[in-house]
N, C-alpha and C. Protein backbone atom coordinates (compact mmCIF):
# COMPACT_ATOMS: atom_id res chain seq x y z
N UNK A 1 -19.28 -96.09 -0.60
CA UNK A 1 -18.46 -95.02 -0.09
C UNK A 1 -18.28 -95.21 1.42
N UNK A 2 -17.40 -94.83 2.03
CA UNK A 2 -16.84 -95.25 3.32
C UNK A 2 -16.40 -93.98 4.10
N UNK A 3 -17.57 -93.46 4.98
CA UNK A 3 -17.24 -92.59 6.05
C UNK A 3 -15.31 -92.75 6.80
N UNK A 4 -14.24 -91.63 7.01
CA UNK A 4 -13.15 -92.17 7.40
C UNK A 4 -13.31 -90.97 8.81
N UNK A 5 -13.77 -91.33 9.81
CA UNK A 5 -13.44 -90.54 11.16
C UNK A 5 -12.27 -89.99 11.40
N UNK A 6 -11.49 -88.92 10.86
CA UNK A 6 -10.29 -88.93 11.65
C UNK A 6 -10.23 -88.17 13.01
N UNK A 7 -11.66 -87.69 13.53
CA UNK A 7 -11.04 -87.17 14.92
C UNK A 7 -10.99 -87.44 15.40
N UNK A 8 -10.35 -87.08 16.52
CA UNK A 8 -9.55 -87.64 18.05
C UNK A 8 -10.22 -87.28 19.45
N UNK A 9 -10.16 -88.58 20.02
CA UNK A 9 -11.09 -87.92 21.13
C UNK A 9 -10.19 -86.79 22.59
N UNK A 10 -11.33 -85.70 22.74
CA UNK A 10 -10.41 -84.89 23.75
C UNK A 10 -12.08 -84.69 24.60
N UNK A 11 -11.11 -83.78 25.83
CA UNK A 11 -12.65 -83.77 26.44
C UNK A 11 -13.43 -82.92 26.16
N UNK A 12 -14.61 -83.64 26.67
CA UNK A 12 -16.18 -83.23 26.47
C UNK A 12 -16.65 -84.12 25.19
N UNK A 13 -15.49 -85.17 24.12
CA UNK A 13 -15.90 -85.69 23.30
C UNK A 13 -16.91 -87.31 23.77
N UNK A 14 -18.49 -87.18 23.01
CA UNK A 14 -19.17 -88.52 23.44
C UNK A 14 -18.12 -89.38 22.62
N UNK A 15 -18.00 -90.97 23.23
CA UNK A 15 -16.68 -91.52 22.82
C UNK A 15 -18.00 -93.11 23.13
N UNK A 16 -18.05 -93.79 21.55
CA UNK A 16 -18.38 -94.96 21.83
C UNK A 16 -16.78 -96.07 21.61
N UNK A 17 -17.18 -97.01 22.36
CA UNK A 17 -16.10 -97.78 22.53
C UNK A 17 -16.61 -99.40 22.91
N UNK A 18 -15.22 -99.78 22.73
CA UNK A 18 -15.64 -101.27 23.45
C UNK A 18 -14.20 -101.28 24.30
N UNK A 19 -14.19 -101.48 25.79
CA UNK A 19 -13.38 -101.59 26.43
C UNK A 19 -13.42 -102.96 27.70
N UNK A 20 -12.36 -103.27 27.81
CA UNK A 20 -12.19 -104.07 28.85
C UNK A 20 -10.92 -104.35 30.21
N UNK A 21 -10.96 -103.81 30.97
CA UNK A 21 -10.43 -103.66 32.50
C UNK A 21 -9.94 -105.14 32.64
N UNK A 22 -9.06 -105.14 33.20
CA UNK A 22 -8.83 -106.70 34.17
C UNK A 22 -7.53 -106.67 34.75
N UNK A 23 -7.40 -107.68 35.60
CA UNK A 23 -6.27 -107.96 36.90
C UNK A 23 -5.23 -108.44 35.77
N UNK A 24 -3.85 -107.83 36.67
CA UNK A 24 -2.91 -108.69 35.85
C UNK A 24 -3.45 -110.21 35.27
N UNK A 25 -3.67 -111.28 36.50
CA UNK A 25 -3.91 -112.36 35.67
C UNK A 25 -4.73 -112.50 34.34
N UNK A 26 -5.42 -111.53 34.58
CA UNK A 26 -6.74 -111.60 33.42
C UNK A 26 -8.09 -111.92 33.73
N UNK A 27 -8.19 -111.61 35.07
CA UNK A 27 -9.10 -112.01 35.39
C UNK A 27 -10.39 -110.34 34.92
N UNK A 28 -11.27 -110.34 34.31
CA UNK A 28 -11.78 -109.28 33.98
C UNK A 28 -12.76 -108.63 34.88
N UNK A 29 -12.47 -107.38 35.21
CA UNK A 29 -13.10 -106.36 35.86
C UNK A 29 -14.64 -106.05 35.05
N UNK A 30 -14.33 -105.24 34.08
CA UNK A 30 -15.40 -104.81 33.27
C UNK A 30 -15.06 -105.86 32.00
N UNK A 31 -15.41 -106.06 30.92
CA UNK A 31 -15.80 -105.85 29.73
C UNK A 31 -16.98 -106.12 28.82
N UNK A 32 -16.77 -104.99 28.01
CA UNK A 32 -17.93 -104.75 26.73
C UNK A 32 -17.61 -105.43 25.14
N UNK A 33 -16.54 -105.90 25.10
CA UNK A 33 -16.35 -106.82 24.02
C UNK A 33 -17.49 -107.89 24.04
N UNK A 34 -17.84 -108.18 22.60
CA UNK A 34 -18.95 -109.20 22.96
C UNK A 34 -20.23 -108.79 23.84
N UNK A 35 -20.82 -107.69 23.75
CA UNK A 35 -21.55 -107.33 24.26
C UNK A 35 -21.74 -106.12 23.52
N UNK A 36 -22.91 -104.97 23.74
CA UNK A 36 -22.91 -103.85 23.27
C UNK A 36 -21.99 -102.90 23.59
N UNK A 37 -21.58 -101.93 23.11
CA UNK A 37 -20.44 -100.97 23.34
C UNK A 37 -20.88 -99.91 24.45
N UNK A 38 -19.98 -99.27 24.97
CA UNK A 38 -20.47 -97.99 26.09
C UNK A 38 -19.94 -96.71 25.15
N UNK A 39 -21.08 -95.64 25.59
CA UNK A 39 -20.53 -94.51 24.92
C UNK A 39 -20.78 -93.48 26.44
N UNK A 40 -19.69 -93.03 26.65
CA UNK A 40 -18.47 -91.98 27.44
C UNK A 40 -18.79 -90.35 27.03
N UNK A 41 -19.34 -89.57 27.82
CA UNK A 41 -18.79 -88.59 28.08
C UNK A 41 -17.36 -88.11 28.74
N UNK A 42 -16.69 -87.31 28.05
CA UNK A 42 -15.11 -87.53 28.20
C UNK A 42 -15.51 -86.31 29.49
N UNK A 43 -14.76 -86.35 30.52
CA UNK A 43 -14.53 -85.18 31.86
C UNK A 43 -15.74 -85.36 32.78
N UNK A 44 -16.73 -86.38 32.71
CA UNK A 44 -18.38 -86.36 33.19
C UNK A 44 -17.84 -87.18 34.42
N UNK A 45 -17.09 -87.92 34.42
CA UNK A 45 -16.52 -88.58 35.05
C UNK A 45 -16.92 -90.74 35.22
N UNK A 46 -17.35 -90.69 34.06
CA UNK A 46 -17.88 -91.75 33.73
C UNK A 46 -17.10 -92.95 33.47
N UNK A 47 -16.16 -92.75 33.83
CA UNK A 47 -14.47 -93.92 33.54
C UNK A 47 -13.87 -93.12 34.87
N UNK A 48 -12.77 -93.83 35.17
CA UNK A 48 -11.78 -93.04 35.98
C UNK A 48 -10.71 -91.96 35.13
N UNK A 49 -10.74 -91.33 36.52
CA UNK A 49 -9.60 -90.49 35.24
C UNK A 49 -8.48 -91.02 34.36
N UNK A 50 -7.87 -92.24 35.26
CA UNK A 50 -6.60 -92.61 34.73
C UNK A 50 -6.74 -93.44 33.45
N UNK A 51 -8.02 -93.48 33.33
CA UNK A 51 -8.40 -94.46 32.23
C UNK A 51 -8.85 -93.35 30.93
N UNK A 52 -9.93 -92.16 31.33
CA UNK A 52 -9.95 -90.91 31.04
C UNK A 52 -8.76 -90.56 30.20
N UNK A 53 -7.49 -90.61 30.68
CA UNK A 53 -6.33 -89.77 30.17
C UNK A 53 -5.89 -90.79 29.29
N UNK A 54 -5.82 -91.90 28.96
CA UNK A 54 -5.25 -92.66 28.14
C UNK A 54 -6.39 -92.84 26.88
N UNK A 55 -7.69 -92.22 26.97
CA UNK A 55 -8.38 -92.74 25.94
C UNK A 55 -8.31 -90.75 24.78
N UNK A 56 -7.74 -90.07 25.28
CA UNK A 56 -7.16 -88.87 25.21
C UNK A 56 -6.60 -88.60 24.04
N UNK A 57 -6.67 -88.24 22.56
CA UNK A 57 -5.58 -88.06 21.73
C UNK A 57 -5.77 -89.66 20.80
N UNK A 58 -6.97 -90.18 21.68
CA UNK A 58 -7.44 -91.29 20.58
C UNK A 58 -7.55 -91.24 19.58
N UNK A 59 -7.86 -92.16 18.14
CA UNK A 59 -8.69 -91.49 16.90
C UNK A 59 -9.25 -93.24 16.58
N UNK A 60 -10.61 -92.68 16.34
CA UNK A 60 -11.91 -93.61 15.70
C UNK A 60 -11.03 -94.71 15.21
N UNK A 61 -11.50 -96.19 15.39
CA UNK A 61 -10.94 -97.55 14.93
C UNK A 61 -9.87 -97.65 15.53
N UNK A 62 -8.78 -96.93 16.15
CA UNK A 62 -7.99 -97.26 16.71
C UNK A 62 -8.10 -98.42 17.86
N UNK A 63 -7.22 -99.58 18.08
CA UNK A 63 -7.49 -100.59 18.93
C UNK A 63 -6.09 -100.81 20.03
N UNK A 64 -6.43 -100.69 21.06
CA UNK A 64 -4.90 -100.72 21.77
C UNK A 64 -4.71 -101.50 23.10
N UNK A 65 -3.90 -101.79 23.70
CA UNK A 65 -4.05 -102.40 24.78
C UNK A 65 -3.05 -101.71 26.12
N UNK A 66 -3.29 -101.30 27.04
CA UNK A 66 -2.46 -100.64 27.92
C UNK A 66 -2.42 -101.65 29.23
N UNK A 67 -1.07 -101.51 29.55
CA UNK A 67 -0.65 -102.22 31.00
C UNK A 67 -0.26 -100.89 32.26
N UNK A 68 -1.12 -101.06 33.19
CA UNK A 68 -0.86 -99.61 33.82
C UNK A 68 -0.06 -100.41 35.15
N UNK A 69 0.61 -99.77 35.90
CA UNK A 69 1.19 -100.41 36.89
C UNK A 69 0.54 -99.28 37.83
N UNK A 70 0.40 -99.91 39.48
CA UNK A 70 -0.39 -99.79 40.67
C UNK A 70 -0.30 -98.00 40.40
N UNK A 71 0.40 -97.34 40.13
CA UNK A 71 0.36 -96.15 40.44
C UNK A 71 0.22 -95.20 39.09
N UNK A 72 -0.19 -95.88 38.04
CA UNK A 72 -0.67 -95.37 36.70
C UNK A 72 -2.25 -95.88 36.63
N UNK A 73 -2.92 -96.20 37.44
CA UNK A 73 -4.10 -96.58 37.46
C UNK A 73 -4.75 -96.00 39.00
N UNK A 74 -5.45 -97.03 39.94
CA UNK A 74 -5.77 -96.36 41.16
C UNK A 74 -4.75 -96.03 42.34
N UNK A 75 -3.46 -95.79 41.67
CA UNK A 75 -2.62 -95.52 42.63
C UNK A 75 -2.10 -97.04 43.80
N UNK A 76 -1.34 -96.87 44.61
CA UNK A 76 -0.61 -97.37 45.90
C UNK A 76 -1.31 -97.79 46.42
N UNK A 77 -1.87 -98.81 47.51
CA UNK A 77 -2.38 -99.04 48.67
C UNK A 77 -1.64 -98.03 49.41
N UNK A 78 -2.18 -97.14 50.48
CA UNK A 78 -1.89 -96.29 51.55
C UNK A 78 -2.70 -97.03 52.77
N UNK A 79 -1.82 -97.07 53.78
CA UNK A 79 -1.94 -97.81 54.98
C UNK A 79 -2.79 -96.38 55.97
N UNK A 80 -2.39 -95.63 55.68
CA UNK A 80 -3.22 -94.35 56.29
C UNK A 80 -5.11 -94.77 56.12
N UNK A 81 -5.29 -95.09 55.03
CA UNK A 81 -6.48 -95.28 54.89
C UNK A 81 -7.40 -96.54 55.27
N UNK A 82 -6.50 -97.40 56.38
CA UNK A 82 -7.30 -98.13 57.02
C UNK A 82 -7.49 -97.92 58.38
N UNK A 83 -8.94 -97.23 58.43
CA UNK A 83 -9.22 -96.54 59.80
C UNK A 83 -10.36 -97.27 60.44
N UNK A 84 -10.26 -97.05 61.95
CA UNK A 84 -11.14 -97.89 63.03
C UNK A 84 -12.99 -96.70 62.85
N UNK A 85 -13.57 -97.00 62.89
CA UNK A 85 -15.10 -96.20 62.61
C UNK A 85 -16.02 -96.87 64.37
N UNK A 86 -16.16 -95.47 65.37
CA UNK A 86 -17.07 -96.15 66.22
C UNK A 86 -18.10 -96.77 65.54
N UNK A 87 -18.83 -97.03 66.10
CA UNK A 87 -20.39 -97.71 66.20
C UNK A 87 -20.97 -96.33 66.23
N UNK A 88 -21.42 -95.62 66.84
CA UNK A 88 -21.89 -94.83 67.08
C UNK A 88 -21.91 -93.99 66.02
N UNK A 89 -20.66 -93.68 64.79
CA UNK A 89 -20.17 -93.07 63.76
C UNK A 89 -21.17 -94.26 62.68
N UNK A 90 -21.10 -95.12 62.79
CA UNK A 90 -22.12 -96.08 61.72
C UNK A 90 -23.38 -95.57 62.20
N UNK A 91 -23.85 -95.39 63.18
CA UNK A 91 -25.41 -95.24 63.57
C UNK A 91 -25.66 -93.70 63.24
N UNK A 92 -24.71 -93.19 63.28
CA UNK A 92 -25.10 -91.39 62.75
C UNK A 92 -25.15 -91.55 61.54
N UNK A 93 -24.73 -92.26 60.73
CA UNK A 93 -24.44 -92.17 58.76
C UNK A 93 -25.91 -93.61 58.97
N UNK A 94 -27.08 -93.34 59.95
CA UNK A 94 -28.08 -94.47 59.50
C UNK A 94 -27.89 -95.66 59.12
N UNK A 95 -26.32 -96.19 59.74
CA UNK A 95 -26.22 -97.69 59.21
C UNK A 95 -26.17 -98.57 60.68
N UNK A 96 -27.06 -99.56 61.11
CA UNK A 96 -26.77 -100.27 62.07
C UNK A 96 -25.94 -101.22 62.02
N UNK A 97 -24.73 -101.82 63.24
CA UNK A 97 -23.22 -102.59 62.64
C UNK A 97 -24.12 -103.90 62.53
N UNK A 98 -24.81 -104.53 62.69
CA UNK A 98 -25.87 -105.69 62.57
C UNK A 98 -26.31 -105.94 61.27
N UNK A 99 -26.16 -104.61 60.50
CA UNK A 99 -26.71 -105.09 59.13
C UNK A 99 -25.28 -105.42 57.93
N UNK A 100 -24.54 -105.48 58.61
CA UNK A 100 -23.02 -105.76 57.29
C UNK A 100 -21.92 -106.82 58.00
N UNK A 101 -21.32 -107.56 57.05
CA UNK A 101 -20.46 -108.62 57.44
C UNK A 101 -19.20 -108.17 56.81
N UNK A 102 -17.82 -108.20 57.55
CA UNK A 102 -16.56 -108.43 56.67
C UNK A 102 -16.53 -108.37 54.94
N UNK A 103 -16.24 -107.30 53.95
CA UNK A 103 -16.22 -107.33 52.81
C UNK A 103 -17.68 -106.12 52.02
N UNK A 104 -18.04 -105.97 52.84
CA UNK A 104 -19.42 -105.21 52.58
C UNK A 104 -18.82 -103.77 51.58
N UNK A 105 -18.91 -103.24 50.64
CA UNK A 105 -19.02 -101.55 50.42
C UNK A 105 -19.64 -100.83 51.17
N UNK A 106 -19.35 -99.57 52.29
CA UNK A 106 -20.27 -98.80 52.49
C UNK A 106 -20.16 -97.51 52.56
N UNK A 107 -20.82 -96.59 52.30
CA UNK A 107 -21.05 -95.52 51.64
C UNK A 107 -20.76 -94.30 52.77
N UNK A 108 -20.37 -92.97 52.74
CA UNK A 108 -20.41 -92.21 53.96
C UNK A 108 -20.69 -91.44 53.34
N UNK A 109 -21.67 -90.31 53.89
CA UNK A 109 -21.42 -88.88 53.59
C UNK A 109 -20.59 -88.52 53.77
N UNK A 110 -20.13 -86.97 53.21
CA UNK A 110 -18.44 -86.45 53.31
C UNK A 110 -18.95 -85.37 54.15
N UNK A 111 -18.02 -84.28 54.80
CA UNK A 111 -18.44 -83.09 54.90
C UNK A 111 -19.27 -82.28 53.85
N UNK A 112 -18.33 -81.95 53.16
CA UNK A 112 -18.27 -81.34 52.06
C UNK A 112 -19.64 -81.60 51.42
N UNK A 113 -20.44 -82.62 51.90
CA UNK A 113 -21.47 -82.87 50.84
C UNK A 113 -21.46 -84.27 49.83
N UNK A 114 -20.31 -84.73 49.68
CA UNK A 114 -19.69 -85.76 48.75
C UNK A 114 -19.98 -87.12 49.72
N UNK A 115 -20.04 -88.13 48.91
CA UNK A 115 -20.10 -89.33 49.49
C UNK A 115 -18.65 -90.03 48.99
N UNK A 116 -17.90 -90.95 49.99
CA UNK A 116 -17.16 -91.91 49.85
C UNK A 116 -17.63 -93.44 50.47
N UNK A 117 -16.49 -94.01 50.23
CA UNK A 117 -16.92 -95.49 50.63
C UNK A 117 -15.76 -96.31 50.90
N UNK A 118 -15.86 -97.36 51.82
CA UNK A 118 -14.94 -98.24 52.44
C UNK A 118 -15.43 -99.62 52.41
N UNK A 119 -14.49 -100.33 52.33
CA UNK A 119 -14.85 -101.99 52.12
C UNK A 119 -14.40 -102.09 54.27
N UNK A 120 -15.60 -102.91 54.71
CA UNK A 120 -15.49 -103.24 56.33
C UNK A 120 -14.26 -104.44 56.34
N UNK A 121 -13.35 -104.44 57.05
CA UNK A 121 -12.43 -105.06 57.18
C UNK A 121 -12.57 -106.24 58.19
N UNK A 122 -13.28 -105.49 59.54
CA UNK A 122 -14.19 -106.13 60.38
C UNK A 122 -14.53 -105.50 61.38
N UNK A 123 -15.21 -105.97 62.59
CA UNK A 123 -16.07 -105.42 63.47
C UNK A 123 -16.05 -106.07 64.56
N UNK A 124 -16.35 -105.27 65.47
CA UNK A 124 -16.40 -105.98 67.06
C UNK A 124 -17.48 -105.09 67.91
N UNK A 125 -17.48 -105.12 69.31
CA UNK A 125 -18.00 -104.00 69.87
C UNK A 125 -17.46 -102.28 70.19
N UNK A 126 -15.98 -102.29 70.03
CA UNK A 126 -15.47 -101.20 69.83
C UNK A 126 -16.24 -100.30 68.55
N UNK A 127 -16.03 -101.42 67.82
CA UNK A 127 -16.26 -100.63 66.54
C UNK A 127 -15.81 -101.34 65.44
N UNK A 128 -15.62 -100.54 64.22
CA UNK A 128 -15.39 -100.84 62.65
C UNK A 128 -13.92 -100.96 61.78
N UNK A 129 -13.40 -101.69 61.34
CA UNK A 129 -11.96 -101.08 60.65
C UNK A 129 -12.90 -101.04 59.34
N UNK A 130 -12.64 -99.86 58.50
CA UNK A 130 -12.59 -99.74 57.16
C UNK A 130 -11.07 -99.71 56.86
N UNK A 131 -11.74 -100.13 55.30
CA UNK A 131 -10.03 -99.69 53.94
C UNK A 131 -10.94 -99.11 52.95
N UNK A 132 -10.60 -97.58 53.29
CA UNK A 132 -10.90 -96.70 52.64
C UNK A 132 -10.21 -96.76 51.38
N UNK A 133 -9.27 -97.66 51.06
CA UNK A 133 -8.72 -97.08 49.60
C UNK A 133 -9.02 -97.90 48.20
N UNK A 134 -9.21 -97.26 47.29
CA UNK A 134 -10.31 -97.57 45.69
C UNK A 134 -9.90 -99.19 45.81
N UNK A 135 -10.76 -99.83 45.53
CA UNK A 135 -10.74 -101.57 45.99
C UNK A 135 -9.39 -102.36 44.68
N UNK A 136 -9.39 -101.07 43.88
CA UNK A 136 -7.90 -101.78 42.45
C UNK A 136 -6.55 -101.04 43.34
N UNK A 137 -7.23 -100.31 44.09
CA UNK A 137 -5.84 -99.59 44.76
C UNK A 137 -4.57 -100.99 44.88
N UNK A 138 -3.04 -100.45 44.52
CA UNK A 138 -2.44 -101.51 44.45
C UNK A 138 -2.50 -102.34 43.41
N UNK A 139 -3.26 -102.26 42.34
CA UNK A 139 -3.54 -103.27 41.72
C UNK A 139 -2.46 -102.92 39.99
N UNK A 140 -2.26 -103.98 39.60
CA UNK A 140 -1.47 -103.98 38.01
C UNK A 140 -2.65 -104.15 37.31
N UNK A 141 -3.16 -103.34 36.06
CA UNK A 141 -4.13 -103.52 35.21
C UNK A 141 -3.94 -103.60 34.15
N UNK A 142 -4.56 -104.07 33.35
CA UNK A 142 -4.78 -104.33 31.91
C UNK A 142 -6.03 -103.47 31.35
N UNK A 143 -5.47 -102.33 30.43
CA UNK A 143 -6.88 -101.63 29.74
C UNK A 143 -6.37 -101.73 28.18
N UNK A 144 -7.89 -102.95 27.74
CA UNK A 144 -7.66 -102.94 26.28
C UNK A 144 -9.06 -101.89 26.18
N UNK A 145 -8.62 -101.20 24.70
CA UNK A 145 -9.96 -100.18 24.35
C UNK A 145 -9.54 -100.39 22.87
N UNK A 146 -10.83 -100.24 21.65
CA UNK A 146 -11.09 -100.17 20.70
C UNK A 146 -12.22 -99.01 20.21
N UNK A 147 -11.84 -97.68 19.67
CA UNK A 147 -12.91 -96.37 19.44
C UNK A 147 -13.40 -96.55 18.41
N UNK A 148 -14.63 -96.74 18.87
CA UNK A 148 -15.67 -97.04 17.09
C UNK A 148 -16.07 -95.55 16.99
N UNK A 149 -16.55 -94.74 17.72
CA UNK A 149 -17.01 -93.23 17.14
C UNK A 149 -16.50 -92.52 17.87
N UNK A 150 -16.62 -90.93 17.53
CA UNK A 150 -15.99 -89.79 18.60
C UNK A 150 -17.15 -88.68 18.09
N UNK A 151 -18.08 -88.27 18.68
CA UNK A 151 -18.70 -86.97 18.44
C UNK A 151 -18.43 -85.54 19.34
């Protein structure tokens, strides 16, 4: 006898899956194919949203492949978001500019309480350029997903 899942995943649904991310070329970001599967709390924020909304209205065994273009995924590169950071602004967030090279992730507290993060662009004695924007920002993606369960 053969269990037939027909529900669909919405949020708050645990969602096991096998998914895999990658650059237009194909070059792969994430994947769980060939490997053990991830299981997803849907709204926890455990995927991005944009990835979130497409796994939405799913149903169990379904297998699909999505092509998102720069602004159906992490959005545009925005030129706004490459900003100069004193030294002094690194040494208050406890980071000395001595300890990171060109390409580094680094982390800020927010006001608010929240942490963000910027890839260092580079550095001098003035100070820092970050690019504050999500590192796929700009980017064409490929999201294949396959839903083995939905609870």
């Amino acid at each position: 006898m053969t269990l037939i899942n027909l529900s669909e995943v919405k949020q708050g649904s645990h969602v096991t899956l096998h998914y895999r991310l990658s650059l237009a070329d194909g070059a792969d970001i994430v994947n769980t194919f060939g490997d053990r599967p991830a299981t997803l709390l849907l709204g926890a924020g455990q995927i991005a949203p944009p990835l979130e909304a497409i796994l939405l209205r799913m149903k169990a065994g379904s297998h699909s492949t999505f092509r998102l273009m720069p602004e159906q995924a992490f959005g545009v590169r925005n030129p706004e978001l490459i900003q100069k950071v004193t030294l002094a602004a690194l040494r208050d967030h406890g980071v000395s500019s001595d300890e990171f090279v060109p390409g580094d992730l680094i982390e800020f507290n927010a006001p608010s309480g929240g942490r963000y993060a910027g890839v260092l662009k580079e550095i001098d004695a003035s100070g820092a350029l970050f690019d504050f924007n999500h590192p796929l920002a700009g980017q064409a993606l490929s999201f294949e997903v396959q839903i083995i369960g939905i609870l």
